[in-house]
C-alpha atoms as a PDB file:
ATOM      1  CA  UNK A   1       2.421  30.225  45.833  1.00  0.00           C
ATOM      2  CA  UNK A   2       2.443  28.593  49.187  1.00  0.00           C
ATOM      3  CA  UNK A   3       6.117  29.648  49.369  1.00  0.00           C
ATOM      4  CA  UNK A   4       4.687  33.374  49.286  1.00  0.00           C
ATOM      5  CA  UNK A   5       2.009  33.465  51.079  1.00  0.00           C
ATOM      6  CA  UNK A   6       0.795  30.691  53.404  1.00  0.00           C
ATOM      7  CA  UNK A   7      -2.931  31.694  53.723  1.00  0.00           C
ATOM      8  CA  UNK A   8      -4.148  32.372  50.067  1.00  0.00           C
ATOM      9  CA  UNK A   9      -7.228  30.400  50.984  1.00  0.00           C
ATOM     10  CA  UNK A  10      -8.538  33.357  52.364  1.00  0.00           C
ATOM     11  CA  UNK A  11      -9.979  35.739  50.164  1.00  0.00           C
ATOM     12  CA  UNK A  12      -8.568  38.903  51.614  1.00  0.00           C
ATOM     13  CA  UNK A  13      -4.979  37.456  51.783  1.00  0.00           C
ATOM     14  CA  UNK A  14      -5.450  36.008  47.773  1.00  0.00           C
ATOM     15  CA  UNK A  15      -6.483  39.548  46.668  1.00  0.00           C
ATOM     16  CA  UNK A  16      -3.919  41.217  48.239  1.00  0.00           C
ATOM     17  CA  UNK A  17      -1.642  39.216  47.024  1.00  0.00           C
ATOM     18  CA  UNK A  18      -3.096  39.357  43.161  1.00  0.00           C
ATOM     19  CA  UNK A  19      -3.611  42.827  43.427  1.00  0.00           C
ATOM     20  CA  UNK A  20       0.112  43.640  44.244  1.00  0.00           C
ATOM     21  CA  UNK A  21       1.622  40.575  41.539  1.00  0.00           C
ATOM     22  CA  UNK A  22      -0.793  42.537  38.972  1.00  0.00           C
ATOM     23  CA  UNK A  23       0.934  45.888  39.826  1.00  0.00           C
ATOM     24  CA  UNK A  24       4.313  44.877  39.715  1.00  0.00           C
ATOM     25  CA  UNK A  25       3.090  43.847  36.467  1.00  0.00           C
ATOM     26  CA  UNK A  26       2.266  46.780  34.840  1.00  0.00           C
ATOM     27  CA  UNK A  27       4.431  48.779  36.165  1.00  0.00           C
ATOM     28  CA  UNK A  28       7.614  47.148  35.405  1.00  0.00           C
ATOM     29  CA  UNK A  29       6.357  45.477  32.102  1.00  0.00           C
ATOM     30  CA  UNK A  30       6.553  41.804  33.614  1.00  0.00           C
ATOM     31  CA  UNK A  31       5.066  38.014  32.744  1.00  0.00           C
ATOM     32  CA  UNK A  32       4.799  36.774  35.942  1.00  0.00           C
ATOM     33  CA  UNK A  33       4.253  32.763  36.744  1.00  0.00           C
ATOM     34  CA  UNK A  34       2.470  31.603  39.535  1.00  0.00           C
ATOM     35  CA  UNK A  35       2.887  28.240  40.681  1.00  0.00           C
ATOM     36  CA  UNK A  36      -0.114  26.620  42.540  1.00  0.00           C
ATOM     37  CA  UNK A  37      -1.090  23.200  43.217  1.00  0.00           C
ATOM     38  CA  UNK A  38      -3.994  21.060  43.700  1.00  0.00           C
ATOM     39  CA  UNK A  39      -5.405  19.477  46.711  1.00  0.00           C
ATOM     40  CA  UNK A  40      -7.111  15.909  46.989  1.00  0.00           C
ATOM     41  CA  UNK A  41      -9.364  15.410  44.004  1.00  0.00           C
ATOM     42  CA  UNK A  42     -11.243  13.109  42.044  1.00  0.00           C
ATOM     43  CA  UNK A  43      -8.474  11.648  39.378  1.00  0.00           C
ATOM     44  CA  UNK A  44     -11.442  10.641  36.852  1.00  0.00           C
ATOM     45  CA  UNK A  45     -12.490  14.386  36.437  1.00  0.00           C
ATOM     46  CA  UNK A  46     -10.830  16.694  34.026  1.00  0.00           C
ATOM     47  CA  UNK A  47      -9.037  19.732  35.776  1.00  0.00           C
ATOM     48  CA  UNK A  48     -10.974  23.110  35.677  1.00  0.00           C
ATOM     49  CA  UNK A  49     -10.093  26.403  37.157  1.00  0.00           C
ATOM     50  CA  UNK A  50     -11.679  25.195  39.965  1.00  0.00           C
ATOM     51  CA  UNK A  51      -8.900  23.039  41.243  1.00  0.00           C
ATOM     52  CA  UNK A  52      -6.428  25.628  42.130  1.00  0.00           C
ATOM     53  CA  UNK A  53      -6.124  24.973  45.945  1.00  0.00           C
ATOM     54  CA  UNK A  54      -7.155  28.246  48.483  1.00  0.00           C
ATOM     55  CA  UNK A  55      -9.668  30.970  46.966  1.00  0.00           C
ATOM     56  CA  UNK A  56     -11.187  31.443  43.955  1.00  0.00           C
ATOM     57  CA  UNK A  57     -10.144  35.042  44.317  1.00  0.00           C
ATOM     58  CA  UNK A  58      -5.973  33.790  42.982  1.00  0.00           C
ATOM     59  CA  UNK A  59      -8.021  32.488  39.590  1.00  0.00           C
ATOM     60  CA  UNK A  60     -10.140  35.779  39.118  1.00  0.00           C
ATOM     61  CA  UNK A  61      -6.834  37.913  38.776  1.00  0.00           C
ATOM     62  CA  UNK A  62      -5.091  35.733  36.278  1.00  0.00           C
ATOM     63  CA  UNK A  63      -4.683  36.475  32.642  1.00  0.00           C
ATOM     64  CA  UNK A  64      -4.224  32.839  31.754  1.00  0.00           C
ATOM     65  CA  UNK A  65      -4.282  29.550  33.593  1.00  0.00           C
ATOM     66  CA  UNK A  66      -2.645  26.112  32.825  1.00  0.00           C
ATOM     67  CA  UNK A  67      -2.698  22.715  35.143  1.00  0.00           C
ATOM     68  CA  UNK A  68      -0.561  19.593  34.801  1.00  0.00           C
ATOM     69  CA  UNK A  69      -2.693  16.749  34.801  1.00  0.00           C
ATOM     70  CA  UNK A  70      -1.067  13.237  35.654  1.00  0.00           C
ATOM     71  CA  UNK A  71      -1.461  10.014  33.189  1.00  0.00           C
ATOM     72  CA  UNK A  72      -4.188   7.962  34.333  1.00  0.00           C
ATOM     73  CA  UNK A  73      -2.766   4.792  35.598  1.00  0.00           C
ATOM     74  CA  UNK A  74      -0.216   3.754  32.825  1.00  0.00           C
ATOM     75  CA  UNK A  75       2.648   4.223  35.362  1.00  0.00           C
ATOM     76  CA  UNK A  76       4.766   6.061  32.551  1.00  0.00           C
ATOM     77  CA  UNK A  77       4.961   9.104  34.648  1.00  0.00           C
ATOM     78  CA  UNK A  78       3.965  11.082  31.621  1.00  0.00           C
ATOM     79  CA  UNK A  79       1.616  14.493  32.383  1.00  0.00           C
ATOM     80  CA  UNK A  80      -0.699  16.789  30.211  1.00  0.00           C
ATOM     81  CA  UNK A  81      -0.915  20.390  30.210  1.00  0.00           C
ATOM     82  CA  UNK A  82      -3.705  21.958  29.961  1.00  0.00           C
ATOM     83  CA  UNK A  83      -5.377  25.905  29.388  1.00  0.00           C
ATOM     84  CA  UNK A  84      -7.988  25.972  31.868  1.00  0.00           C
ATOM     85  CA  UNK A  85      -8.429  30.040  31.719  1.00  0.00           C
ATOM     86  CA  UNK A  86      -8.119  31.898  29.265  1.00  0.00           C
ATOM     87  CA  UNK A  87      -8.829  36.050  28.730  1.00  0.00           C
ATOM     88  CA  UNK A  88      -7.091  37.231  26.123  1.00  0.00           C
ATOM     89  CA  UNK A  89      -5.619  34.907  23.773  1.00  0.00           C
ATOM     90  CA  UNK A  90      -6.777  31.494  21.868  1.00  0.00           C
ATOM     91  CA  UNK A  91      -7.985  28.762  23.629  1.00  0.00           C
ATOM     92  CA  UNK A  92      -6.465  26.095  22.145  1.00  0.00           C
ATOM     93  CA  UNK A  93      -5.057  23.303  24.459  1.00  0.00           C
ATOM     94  CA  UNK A  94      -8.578  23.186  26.218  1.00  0.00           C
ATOM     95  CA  UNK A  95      -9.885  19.340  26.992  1.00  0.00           C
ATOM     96  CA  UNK A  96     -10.383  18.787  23.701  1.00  0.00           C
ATOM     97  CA  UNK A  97      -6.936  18.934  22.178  1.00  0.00           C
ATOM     98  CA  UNK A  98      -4.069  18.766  25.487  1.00  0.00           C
ATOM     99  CA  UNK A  99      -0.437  18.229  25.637  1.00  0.00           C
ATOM    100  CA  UNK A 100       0.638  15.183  26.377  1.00  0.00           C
ATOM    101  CA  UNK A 101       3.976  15.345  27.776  1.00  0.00           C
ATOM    102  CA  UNK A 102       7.237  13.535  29.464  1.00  0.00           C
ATOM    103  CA  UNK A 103       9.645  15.207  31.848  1.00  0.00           C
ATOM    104  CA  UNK A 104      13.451  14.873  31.353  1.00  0.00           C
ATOM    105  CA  UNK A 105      16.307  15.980  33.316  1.00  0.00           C
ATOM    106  CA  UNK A 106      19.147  17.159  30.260  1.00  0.00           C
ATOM    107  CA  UNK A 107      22.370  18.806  31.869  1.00  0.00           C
ATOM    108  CA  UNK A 108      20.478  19.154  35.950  1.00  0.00           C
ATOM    109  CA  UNK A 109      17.511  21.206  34.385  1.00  0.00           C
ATOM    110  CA  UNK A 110      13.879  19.601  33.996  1.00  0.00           C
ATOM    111  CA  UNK A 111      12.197  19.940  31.397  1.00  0.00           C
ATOM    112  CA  UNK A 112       8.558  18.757  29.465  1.00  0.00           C
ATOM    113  CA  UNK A 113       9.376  16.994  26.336  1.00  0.00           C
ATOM    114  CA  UNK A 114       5.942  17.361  23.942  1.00  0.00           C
ATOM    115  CA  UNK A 115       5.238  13.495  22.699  1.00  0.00           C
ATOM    116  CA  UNK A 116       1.537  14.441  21.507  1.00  0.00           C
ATOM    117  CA  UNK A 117      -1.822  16.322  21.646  1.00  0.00           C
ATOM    118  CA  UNK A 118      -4.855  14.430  22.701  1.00  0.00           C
ATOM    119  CA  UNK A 119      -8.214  14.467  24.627  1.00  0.00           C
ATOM    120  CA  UNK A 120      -8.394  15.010  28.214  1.00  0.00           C
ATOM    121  CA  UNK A 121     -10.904  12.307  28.402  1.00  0.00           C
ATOM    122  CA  UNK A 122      -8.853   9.896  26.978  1.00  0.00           C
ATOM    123  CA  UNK A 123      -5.436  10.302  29.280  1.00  0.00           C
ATOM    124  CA  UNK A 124      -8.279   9.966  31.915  1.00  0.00           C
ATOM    125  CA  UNK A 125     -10.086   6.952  30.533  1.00  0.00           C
ATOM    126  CA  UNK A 126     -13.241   8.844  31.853  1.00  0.00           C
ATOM    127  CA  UNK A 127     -16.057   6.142  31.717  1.00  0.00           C
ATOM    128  CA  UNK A 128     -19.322   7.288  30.007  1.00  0.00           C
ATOM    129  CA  UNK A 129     -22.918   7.413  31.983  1.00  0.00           C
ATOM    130  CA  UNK A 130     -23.375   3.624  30.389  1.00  0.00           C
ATOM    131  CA  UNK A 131     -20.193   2.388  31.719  1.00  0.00           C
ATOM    132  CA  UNK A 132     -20.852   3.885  34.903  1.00  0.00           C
ATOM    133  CA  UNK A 133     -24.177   2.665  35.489  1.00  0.00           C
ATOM    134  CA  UNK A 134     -22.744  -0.917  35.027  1.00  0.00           C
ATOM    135  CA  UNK A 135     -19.853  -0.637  37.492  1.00  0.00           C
ATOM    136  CA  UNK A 136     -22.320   0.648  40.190  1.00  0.00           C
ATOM    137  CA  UNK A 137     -25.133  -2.384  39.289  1.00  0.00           C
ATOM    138  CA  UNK A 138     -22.108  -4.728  39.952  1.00  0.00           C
ATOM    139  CA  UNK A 139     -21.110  -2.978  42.938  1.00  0.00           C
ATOM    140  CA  UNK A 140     -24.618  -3.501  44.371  1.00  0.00           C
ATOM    141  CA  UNK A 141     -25.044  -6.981  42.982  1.00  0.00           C
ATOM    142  CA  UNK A 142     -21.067  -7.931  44.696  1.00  0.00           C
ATOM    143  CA  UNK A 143     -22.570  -6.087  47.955  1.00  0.00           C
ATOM    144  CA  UNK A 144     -26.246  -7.356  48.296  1.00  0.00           C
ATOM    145  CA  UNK A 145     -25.975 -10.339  46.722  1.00  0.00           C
ATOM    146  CA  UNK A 146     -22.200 -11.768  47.543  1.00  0.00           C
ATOM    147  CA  UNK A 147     -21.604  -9.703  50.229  1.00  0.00           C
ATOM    148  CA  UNK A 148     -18.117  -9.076  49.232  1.00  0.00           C
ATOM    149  CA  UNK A 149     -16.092  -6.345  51.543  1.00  0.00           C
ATOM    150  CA  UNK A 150     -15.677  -3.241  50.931  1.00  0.00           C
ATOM    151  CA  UNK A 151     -11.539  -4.115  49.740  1.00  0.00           C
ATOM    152  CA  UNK A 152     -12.837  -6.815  47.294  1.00  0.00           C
ATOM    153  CA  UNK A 153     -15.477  -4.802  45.746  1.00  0.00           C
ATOM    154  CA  UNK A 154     -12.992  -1.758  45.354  1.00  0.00           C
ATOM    155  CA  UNK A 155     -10.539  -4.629  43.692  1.00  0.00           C
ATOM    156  CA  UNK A 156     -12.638  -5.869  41.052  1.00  0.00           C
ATOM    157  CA  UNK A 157     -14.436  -2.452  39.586  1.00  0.00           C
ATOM    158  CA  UNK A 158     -11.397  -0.178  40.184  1.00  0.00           C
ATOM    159  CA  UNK A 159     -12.405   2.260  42.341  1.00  0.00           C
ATOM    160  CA  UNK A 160     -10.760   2.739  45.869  1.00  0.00           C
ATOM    161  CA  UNK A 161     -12.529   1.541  49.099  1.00  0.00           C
ATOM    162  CA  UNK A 162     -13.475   4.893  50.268  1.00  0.00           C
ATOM    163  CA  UNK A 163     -15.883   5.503  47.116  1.00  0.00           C
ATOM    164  CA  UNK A 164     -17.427   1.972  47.130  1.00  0.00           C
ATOM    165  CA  UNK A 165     -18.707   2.887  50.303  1.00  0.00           C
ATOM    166  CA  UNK A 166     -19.599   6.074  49.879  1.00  0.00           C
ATOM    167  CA  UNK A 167     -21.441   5.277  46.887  1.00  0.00           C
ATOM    168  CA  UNK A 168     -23.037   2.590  48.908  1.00  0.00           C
ATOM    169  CA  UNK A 169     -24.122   4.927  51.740  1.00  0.00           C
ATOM    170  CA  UNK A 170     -25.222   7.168  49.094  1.00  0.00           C
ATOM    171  CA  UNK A 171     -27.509   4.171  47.616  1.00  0.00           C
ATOM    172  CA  UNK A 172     -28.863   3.850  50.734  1.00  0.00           C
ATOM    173  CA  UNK A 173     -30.126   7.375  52.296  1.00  0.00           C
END
């Protein structure tokens, strides 16, 4: 969607753009695909509608909605799809039961290969609000009380520098 139009993050721009996709639509009996991507986010939290980089306004003229989700951290370069808006069909491949999927190149084309269905929260190995509370008593105890930096911290509860510290700051306002 970039491609198209470089400045869907403003809401005029991503309705005029919607509106006119949604005619040519109709009026020429069409499925259309949009492409869109994601900027920087939290790889721990489940994709939502929300996501979709520019305005809101791209997501509110959409009949349907997937995202491609990476693998959490098993390097197998494996993805998951994902129906993250749904209007008028089933909502089946919500976080509760997604596609878990590898790409191929057969004969110069890619394509996803289906290998199974599972939980969002599992390809994410989300953490749950006990497992969480640990990791951020040890990241106080490895600050306060071994005042490891900021690198060595990150290291040994898995999260990047950037949110040790802002946890941390966050701790301390």
């Amino acid at each position: 969607i970039s491609y198209i139009k470089d400045s869907q993050e403003k809401t005029n721009e991503a309705l005029t753009l919607m509106k006119r996709l949604n005619m040519l639509k109709m009026k020429h009996g069409l499925s259309i695909l949009v492409l869109g991507h994601t900027p920087k986010r939290d790889k721990e939290r489940g994709l939502t509608d929300d996501d979709l980089a520019g305005s809101k306004m791209l997501g509110n003229f959409t009949d349907a909605m997937f995202a491609i989700g990476k693998n959490s951290e098993d390097g197998s370069g494996r993805v998951y799809l994902k129906q993250v808006l749904v209007r008028s069909a089933e909502h089946k491949y919500s976080a509760d039961n997604v596609i878990v999927c590898s790409i191929e190149k057969t004969n110069n084309f890619i394509k996803f290969v289906k290998e199974d269905m599972a939980t969002e929260s599992s390809i994410l190995k989300m953490v749950t609000d006990e497992e969480q509370r640990l990791i951020e008593e040890r990241v106080v105890m490895l600050h306060e009380e071994h005042n490891m930096s900021l690198r060595k911290i990150a290291a040994d509860v898995g999260w990047n520098k950037n949110k040790v510290q802002r946890f941390l700051q966050r701790r301390a306002a």
